[in-house]
Protein backbone atom coordinates (compact mmCIF):
# COMPACT_ATOMS: atom_id res chain seq x y z
CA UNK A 1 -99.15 -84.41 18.90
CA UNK A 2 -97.04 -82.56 16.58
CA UNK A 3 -98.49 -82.74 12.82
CA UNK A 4 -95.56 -84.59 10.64
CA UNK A 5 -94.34 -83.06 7.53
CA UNK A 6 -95.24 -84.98 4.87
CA UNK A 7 -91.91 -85.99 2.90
CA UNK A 8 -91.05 -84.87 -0.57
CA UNK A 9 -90.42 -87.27 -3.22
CA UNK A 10 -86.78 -86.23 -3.19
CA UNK A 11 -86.90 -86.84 0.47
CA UNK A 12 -88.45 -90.17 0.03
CA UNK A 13 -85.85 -90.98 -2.67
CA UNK A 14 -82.75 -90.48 -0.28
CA UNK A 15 -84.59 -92.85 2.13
CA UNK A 16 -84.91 -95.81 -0.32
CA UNK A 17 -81.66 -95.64 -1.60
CA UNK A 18 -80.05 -95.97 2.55
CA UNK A 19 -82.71 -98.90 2.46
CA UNK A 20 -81.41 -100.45 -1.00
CA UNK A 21 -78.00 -100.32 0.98
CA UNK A 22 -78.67 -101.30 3.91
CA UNK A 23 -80.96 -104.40 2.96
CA UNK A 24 -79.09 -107.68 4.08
CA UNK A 25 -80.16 -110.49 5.64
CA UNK A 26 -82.37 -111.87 3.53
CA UNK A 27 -86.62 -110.71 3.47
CA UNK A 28 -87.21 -111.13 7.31
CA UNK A 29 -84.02 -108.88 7.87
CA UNK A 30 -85.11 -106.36 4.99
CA UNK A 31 -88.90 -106.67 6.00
CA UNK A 32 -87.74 -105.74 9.78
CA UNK A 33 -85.64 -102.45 8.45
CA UNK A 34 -88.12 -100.98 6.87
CA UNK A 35 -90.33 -101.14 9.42
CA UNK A 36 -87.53 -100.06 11.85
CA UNK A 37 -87.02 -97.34 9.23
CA UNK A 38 -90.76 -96.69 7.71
CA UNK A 39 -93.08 -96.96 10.61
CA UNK A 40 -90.23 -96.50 13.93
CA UNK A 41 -88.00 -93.75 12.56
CA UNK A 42 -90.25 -91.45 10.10
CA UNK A 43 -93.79 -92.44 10.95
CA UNK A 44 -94.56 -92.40 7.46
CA UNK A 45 -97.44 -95.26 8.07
CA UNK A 46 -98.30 -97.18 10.88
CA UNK A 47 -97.91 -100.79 12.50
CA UNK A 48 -101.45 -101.68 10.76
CA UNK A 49 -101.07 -100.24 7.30
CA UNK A 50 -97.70 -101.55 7.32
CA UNK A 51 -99.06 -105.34 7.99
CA UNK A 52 -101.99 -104.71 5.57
CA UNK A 53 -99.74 -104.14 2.81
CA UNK A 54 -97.52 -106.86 3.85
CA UNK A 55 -99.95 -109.31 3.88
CA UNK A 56 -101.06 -108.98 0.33
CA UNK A 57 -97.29 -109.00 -0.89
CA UNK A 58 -97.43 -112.70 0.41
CA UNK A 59 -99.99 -113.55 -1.48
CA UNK A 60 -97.69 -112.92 -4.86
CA UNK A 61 -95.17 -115.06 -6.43
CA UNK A 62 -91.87 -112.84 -6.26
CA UNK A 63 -90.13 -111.04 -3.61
CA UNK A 64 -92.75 -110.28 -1.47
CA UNK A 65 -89.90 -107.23 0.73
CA UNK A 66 -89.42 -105.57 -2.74
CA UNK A 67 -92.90 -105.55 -3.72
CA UNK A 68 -93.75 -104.28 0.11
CA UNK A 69 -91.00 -101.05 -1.05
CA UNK A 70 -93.03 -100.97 -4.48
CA UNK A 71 -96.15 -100.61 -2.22
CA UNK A 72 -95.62 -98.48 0.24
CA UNK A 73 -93.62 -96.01 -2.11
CA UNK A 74 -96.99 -95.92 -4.49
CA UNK A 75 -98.94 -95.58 -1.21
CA UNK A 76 -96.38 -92.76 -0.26
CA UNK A 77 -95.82 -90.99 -3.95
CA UNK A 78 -98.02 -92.40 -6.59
CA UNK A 79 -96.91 -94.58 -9.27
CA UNK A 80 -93.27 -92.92 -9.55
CA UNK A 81 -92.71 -93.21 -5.53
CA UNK A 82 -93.75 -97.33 -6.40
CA UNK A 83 -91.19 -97.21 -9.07
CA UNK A 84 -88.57 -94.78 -7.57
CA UNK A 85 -88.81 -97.04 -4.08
CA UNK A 86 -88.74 -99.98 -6.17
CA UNK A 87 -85.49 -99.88 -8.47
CA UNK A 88 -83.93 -98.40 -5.39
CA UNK A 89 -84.25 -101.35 -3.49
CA UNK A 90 -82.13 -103.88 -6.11
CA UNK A 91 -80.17 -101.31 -7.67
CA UNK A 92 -77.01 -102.34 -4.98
CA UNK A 93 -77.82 -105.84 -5.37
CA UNK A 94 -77.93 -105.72 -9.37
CA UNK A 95 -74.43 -103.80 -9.32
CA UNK A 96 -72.72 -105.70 -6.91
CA UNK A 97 -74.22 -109.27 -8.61
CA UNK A 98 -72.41 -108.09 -11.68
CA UNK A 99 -69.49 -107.26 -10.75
CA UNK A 100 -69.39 -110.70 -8.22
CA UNK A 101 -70.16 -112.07 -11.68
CA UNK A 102 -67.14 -110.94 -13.82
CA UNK A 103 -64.94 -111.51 -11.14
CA UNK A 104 -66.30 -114.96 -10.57
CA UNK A 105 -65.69 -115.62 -15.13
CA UNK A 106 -62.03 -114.41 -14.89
CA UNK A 107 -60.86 -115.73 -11.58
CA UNK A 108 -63.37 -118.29 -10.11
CA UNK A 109 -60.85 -120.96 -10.78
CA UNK A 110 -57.53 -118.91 -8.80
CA UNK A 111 -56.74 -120.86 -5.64
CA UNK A 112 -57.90 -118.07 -3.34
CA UNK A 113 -61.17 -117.02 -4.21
CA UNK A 114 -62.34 -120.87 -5.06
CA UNK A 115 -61.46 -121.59 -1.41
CA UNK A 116 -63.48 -118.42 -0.24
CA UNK A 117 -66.06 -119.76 -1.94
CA UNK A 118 -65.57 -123.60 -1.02
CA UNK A 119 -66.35 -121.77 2.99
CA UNK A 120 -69.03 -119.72 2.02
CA UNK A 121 -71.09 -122.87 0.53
CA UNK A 122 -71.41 -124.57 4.12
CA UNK A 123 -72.43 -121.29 5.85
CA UNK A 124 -75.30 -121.06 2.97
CA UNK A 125 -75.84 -124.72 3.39
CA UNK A 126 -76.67 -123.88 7.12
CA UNK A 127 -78.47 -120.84 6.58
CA UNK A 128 -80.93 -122.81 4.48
CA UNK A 129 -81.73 -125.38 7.07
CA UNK A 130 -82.62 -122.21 9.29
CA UNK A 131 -84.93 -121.23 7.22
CA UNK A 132 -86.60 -124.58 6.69
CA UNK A 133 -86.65 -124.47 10.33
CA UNK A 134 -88.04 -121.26 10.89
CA UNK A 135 -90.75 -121.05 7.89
CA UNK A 136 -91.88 -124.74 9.36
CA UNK A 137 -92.66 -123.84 12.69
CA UNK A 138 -94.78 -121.01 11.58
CA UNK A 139 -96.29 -122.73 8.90
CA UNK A 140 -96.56 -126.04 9.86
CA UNK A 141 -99.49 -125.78 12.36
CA UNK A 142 -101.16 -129.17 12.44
CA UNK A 143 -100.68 -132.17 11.16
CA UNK A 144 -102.28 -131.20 7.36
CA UNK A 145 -99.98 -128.77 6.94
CA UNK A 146 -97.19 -131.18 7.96
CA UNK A 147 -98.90 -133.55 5.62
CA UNK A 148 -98.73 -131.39 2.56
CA UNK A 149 -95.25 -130.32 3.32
CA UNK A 150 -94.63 -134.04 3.28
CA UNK A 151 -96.04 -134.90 0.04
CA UNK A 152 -94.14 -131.49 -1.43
CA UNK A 153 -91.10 -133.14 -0.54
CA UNK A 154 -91.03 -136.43 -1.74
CA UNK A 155 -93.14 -134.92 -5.03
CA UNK A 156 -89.74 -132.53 -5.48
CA UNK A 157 -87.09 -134.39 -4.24
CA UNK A 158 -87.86 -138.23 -5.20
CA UNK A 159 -89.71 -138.01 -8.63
CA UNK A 160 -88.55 -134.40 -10.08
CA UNK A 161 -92.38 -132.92 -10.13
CA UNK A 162 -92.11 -129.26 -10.99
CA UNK A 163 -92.34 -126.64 -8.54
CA UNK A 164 -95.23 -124.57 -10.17
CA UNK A 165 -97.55 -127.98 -10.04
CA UNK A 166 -96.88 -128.06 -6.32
CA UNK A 167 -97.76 -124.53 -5.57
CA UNK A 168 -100.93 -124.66 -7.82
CA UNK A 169 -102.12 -128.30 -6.06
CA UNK A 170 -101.05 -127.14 -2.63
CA UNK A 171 -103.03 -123.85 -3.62
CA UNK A 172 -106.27 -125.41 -5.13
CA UNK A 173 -106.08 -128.30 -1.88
CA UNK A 174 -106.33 -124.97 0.59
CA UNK A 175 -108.84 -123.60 -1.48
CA UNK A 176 -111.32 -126.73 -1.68
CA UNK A 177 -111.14 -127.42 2.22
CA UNK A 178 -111.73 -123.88 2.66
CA UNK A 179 -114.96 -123.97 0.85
CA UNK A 180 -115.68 -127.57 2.67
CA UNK A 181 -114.97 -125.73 5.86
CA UNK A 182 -112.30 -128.63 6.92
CA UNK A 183 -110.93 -127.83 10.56
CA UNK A 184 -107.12 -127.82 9.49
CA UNK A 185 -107.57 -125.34 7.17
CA UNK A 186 -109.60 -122.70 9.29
CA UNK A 187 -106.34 -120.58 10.39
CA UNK A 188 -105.39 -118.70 7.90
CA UNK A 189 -101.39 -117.04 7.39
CA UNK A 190 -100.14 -113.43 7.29
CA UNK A 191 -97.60 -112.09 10.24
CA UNK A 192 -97.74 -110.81 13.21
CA UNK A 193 -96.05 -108.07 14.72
CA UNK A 194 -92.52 -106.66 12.82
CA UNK A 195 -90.70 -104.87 15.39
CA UNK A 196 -90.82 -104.03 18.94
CA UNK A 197 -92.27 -100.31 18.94
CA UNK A 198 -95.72 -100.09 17.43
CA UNK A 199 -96.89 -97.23 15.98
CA UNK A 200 -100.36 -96.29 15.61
CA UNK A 201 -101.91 -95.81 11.86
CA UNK A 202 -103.36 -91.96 13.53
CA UNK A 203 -100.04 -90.88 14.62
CA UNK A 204 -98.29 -91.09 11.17
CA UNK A 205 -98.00 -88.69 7.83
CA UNK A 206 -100.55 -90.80 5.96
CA UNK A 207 -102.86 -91.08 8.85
CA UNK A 208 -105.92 -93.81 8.87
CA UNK A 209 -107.49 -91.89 5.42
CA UNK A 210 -107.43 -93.80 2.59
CA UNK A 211 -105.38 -91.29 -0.12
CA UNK A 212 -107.06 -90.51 -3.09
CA UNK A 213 -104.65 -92.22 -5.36
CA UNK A 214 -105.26 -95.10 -4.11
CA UNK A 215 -108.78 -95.90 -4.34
CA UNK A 216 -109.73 -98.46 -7.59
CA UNK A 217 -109.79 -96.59 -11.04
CA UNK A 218 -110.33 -99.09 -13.71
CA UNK A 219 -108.84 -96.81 -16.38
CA UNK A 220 -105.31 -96.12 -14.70
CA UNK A 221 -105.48 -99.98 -13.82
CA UNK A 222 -105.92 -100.79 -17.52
CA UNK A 223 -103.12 -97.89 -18.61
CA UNK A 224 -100.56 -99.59 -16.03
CA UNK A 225 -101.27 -103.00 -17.04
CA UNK A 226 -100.84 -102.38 -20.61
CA UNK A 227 -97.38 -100.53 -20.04
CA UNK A 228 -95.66 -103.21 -17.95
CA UNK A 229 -97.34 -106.14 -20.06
CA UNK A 230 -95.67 -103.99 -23.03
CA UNK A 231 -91.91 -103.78 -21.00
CA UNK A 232 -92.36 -107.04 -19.76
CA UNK A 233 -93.43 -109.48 -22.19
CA UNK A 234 -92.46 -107.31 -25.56
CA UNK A 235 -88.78 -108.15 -25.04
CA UNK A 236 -89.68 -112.07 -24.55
CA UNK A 237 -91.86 -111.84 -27.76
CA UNK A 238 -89.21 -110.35 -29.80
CA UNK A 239 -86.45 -112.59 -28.78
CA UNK A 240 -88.56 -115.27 -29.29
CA UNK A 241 -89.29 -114.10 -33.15
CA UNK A 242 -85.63 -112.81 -33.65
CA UNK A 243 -83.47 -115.83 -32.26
CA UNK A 244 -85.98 -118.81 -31.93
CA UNK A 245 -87.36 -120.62 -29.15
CA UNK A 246 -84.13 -122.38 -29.17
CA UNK A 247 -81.13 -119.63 -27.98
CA UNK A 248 -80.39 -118.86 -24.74
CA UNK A 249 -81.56 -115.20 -24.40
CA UNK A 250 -84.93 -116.40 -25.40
CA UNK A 251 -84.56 -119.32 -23.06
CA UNK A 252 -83.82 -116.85 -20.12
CA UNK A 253 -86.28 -114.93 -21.11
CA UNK A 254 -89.24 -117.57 -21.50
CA UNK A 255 -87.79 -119.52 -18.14
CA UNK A 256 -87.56 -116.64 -15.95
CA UNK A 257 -90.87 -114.52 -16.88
CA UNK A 258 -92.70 -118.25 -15.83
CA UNK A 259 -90.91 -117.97 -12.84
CA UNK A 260 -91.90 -114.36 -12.31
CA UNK A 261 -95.70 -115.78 -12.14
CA UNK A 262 -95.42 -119.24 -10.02
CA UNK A 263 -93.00 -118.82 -7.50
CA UNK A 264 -94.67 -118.04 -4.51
CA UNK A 265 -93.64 -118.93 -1.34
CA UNK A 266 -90.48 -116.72 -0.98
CA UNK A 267 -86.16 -116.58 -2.26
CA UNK A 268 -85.66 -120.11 -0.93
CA UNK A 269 -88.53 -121.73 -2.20
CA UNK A 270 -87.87 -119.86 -6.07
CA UNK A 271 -84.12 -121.05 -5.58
CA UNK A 272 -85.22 -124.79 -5.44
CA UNK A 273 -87.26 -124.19 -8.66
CA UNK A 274 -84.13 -122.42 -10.32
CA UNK A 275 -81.66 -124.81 -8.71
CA UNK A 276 -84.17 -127.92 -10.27
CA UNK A 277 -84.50 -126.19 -13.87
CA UNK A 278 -80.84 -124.14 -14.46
CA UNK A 279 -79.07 -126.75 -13.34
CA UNK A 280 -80.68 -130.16 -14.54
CA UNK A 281 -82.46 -129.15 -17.16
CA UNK A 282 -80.87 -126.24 -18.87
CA UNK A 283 -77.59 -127.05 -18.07
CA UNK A 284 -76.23 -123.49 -17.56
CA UNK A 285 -74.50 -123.85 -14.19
CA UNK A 286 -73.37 -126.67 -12.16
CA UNK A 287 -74.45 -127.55 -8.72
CA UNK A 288 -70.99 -126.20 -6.97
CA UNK A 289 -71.87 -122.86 -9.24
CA UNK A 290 -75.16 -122.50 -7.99
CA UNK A 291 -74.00 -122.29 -4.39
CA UNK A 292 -71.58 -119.89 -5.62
CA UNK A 293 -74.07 -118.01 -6.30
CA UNK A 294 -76.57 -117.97 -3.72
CA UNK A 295 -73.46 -117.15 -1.50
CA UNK A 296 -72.89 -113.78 -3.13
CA UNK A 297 -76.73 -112.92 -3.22
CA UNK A 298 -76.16 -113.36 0.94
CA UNK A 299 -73.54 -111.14 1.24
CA UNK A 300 -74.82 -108.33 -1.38
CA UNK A 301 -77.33 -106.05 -0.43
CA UNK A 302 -81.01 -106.70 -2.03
CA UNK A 303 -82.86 -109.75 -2.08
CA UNK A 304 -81.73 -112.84 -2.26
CA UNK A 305 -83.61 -113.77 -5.52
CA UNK A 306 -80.56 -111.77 -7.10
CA UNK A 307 -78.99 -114.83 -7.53
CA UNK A 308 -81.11 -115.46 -10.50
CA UNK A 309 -78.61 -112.73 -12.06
CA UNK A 310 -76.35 -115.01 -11.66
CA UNK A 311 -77.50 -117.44 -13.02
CA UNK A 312 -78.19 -115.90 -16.39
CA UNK A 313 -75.31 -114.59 -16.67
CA UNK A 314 -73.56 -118.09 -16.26
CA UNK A 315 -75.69 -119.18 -18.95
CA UNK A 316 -75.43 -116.53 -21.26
CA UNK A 317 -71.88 -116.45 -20.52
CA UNK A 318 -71.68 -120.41 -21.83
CA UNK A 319 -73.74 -120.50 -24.97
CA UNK A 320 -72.58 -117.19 -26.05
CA UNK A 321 -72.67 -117.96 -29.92
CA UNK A 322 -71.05 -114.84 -32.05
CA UNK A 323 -71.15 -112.25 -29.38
CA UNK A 324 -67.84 -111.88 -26.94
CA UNK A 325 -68.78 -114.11 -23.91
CA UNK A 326 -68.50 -111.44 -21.33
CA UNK A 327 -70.36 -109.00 -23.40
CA UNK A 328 -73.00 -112.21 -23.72
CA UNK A 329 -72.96 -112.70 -20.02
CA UNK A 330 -73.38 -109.21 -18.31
CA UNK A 331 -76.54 -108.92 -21.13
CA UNK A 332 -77.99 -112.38 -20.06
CA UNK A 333 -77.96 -111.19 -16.57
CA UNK A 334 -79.60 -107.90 -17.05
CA UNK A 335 -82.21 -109.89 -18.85
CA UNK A 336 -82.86 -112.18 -16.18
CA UNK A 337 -83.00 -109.18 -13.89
CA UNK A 338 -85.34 -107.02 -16.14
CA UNK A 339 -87.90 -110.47 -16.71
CA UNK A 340 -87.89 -111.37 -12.71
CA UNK A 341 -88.38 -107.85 -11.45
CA UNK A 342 -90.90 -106.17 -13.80
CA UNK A 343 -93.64 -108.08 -13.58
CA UNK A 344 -93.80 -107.26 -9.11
CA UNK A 345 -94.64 -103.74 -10.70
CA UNK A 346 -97.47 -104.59 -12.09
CA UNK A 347 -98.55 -106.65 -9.63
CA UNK A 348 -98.72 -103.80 -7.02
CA UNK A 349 -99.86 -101.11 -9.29
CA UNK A 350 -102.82 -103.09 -10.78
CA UNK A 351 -104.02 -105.18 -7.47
CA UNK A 352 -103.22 -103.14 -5.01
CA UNK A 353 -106.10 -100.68 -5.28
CA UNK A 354 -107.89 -104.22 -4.39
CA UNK A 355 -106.02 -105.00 -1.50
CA UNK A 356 -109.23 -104.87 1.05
CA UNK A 357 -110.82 -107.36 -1.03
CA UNK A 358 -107.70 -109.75 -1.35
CA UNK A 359 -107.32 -109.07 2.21
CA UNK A 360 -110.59 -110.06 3.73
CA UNK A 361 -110.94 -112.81 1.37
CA UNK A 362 -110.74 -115.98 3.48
CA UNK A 363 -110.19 -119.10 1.06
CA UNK A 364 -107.19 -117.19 -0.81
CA UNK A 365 -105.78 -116.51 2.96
CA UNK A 366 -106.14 -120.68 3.43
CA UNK A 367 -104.57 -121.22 0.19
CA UNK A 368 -101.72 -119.34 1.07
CA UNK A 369 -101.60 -121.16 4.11
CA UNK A 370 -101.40 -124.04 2.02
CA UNK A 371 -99.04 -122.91 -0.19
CA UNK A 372 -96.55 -122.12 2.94
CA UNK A 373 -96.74 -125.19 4.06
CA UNK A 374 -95.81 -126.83 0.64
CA UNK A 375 -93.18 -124.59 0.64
CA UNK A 376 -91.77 -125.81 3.26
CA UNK A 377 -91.30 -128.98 1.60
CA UNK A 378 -89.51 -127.30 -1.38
CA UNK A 379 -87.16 -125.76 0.89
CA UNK A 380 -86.73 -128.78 2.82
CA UNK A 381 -85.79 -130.30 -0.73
CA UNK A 382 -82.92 -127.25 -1.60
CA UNK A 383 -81.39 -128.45 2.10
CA UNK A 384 -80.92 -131.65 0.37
CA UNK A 385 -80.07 -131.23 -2.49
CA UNK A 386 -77.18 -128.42 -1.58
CA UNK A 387 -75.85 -130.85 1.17
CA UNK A 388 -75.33 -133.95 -0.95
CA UNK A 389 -73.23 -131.51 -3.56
CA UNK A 390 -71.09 -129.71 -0.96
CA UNK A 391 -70.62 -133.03 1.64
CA UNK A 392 -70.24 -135.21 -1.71
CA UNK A 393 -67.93 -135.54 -4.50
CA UNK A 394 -70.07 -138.65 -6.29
CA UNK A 395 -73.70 -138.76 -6.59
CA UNK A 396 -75.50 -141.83 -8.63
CA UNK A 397 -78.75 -141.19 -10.06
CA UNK A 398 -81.99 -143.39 -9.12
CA UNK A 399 -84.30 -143.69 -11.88
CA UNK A 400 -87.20 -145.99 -12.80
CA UNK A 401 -91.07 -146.42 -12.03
CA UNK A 402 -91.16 -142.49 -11.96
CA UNK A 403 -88.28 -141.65 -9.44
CA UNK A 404 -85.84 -139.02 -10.81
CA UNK A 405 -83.44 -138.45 -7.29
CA UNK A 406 -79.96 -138.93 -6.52
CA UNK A 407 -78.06 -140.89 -3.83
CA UNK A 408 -74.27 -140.27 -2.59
CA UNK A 409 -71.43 -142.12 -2.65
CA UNK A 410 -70.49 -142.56 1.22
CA UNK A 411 -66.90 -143.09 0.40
CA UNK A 412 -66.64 -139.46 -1.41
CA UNK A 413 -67.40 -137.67 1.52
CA UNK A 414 -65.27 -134.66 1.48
CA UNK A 415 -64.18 -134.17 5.04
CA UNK A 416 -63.34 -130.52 5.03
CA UNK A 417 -66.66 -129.78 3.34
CA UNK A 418 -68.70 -131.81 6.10
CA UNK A 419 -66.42 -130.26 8.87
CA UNK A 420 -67.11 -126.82 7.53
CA UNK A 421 -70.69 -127.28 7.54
CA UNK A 422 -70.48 -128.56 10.79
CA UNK A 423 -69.34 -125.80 12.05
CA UNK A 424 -71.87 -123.65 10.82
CA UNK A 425 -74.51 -125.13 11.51
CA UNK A 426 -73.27 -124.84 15.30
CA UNK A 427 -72.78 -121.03 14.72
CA UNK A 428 -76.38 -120.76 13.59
CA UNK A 429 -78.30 -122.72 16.00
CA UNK A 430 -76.05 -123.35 19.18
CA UNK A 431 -74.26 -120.24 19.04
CA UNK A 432 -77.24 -117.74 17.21
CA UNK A 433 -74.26 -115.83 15.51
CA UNK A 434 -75.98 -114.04 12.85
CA UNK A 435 -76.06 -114.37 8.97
CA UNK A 436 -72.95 -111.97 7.79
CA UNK A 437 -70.99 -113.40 10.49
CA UNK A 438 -71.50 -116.98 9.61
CA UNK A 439 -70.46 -116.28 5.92
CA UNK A 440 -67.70 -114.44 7.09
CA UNK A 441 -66.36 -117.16 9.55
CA UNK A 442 -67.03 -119.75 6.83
CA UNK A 443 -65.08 -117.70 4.38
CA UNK A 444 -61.83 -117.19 6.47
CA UNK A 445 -61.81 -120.84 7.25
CA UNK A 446 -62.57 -121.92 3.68
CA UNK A 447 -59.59 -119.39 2.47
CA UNK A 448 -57.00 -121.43 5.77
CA UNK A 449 -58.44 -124.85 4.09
CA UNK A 450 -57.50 -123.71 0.90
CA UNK A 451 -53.94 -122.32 1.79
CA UNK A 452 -53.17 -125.66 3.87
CA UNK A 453 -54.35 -127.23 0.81
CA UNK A 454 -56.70 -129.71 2.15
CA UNK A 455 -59.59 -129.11 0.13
């Protein structure tokens, strides 16, 4: 066989940013195009190295297809090729969530585009119960992982318990029956195979050798580290000195660099934590806004945790105190953007050098399989709650003896909204039409609701 050319970082550059555009769908879509383009198309590394790398990004909180470009662009290029492959890949996403954003403040209330959006809310609505459907049956293998999923959901849904103290229990539960050697938890999680050409490791540019770069040096590991803590948490710090713990750019920035460290389990699963903490607690968006919100991260390139953009910038945009509320808004988004993203750089750059060890370490591998499954709960819990606010124009709260849930009115249903969502949900799973073309059905019909006016 031919010996590949090994690709320049300029080379490498023009391939993340077709990536960055082309990444729809959601992580299993993105996940799937770069190994159509990575492994299929340029051979940079094989089926193998490709799973080896992916299987660690699941075991961090974040987006685990951007941290797989982070990875495989250090593996490719060093450091800059992580960084280079790594902005490229939400660059679209950030620029297209912005400007969704200011056209959302000026004319989210015009007739038109509050109807497109009234249509995309049931095709998210549906897309959501296809992923609860499709993470449970490959995490749900017995009936302990159904069990935990369980107890996730009623812990979420029926008495408000936060979604980090989930992870962590359903975490240290995987952990502790791994060490007791329980039979449930003896399976442990990662993928299987991406796409339907497999490429061996030997018959790639990077070959089955280990490069150089990438074997552990404690003193660039210590460099890196102290450079992203520095962009990462030096911001927070200040704004939390400058404005007090009390204003909403230190808010943003304290909520979302938590997030940046807990939420494991994938966009859906972060989205119920957001959708519990923005909404209910913080007050920044509504429910209907949320949704709004999540729909644009599905049609925008990048992944779908981009909706957190959103979501500081409707904030932001709110409690904008002295500062013009656009100008307030576009710099609460950025700041969401630059706290949720940073930290999956260091992440990479200071564990993957470690990535054998993570690998082949079986108890973490159950805890993640744990974790999943809990997950799946949380998800199961977003289903929920977005139903009852798009079907529903009254909800009542139920409170007392520790229960924090709500409960619908039956006589608010809002037919159009529950015929909408009908009909996506039979474009998903009776008719397998795919993502974009749900949203887009959704949207036309939500745009001929809107013009018959019976919204």
């Amino acid at each position: 066989m031919r010996k590949l050319d090994y690709p320049t970082l300029g080379e490498a550059t023009k391939v993340w940013a077709r990536i960055g555009l082309l990444s729809f769908g959601g992580p299993a879509g993105q996940i799937a195009l770069m190994h159509q383009i990575l492994v299929e198309e340029r051979k940079w590394l094989g089926e193998k190295r490709f799973l080896h790398a992916l299987n660690y990004c699941v075991l961090l909180p974040g987006p685990e297809a951007q941290q797989l470009a982070v990875y495989i662009g250090w593996l490719m290029h060093r450091t800059l090729g992580g960084v280079v492959a790594g902005v490229l890949f939400v660059l679209p996403g950030i620029v297209a969530i912005m400007a969704l954003s200011w056209i959302y403040a000026f004319w989210g209330n015009v007739g038109i585009v509050e109807a497109l959006f009234f249509g995309l809310k049931a095709a998210v609505l549906a897309i959501v119960v296809q992923a609860v459907i499709r993470i449970g049956k490959r995490a749900l293998k017995n009936s302990a992982m159904i069990a935990i999923a369980m107890v996730a959901f009623i812990a979420i849904f029926a008495f408000g318990v936060p979604f980090p103290l989930i992870v962590l229990s359903a975490g240290l539960i995987g952990y502790i029956a791994a060490r007791a050697d329980i039979a449930a938890f003896r399976d442990g999680g990662g993928h299987g195979k991406i796409g339907s050409v497999q490429v061996a490791d030997a018959d790639t540019v990077l070959g089955e050798e280990t490069p150089e770069h990438t074997r552990v040096n404690r003193h660039w590991a210590f460099r890196v580290s102290v450079i992203l803590l520095t962009l990462w948490l030096l911001p927070v710090a200040a704004l939390f000195l400058a404005l007090g713990p009390a204003n909403v750019f230190s808010q943003i920035a304290g909520f979302f660099s938590v997030m940046a460290v807990v939420t494991f389990g994938g966009a859906y699963a972060v989205l119920a934590y957001v959708a519990q903490e923005a909404v209910q607690n913080f007050g920044w968006l509504a429910p209907g806004e949320m949704l709004d919100g999540l729909s644009m991260a599905e049609t925008t390139p990048g992944p779908l945790i981009m909706v957190t953009q959103f979501v500081g910038f409707m904030g932001a945009l709110r409690e904008a105190g002295t500062l013009p509320p656009l100008i307030s808004a576009t710099l609460g988004g950025l700041l969401t953007t630059w706290v949720t993203f940073t930290p999956c750089f260091l992440w990479i750059f200071l564990g993957a050098p470690f990535i054998e060890r993570l690998r082949d370490n079986h108890h973490l591998t159950v805890a993640l399989s744990a974790i999943t499954a809990a997950v799946v709960g949380v998800i199961l819990n977003l289903a929920v709650w977005f139903g009852l606010h798009v079907v529903f124009a009254k909800l009542y709260p139920v409170t007392g003896f520790g229960l924090d849930f709500v409960v619908p009115e039956l006589a608010s249903v809002n037919g159009a909204a529950a015929a909408l969502t009908l009909l996506a949900l039979l474009a998903v799973f009776w008719f397998r039409i795919g993502t974009t073309k749900v949203l887009g059905l959704c949207a036309v019909f939500g745009v001929i609701f809107g013009q018959a006016d019976i919204l």
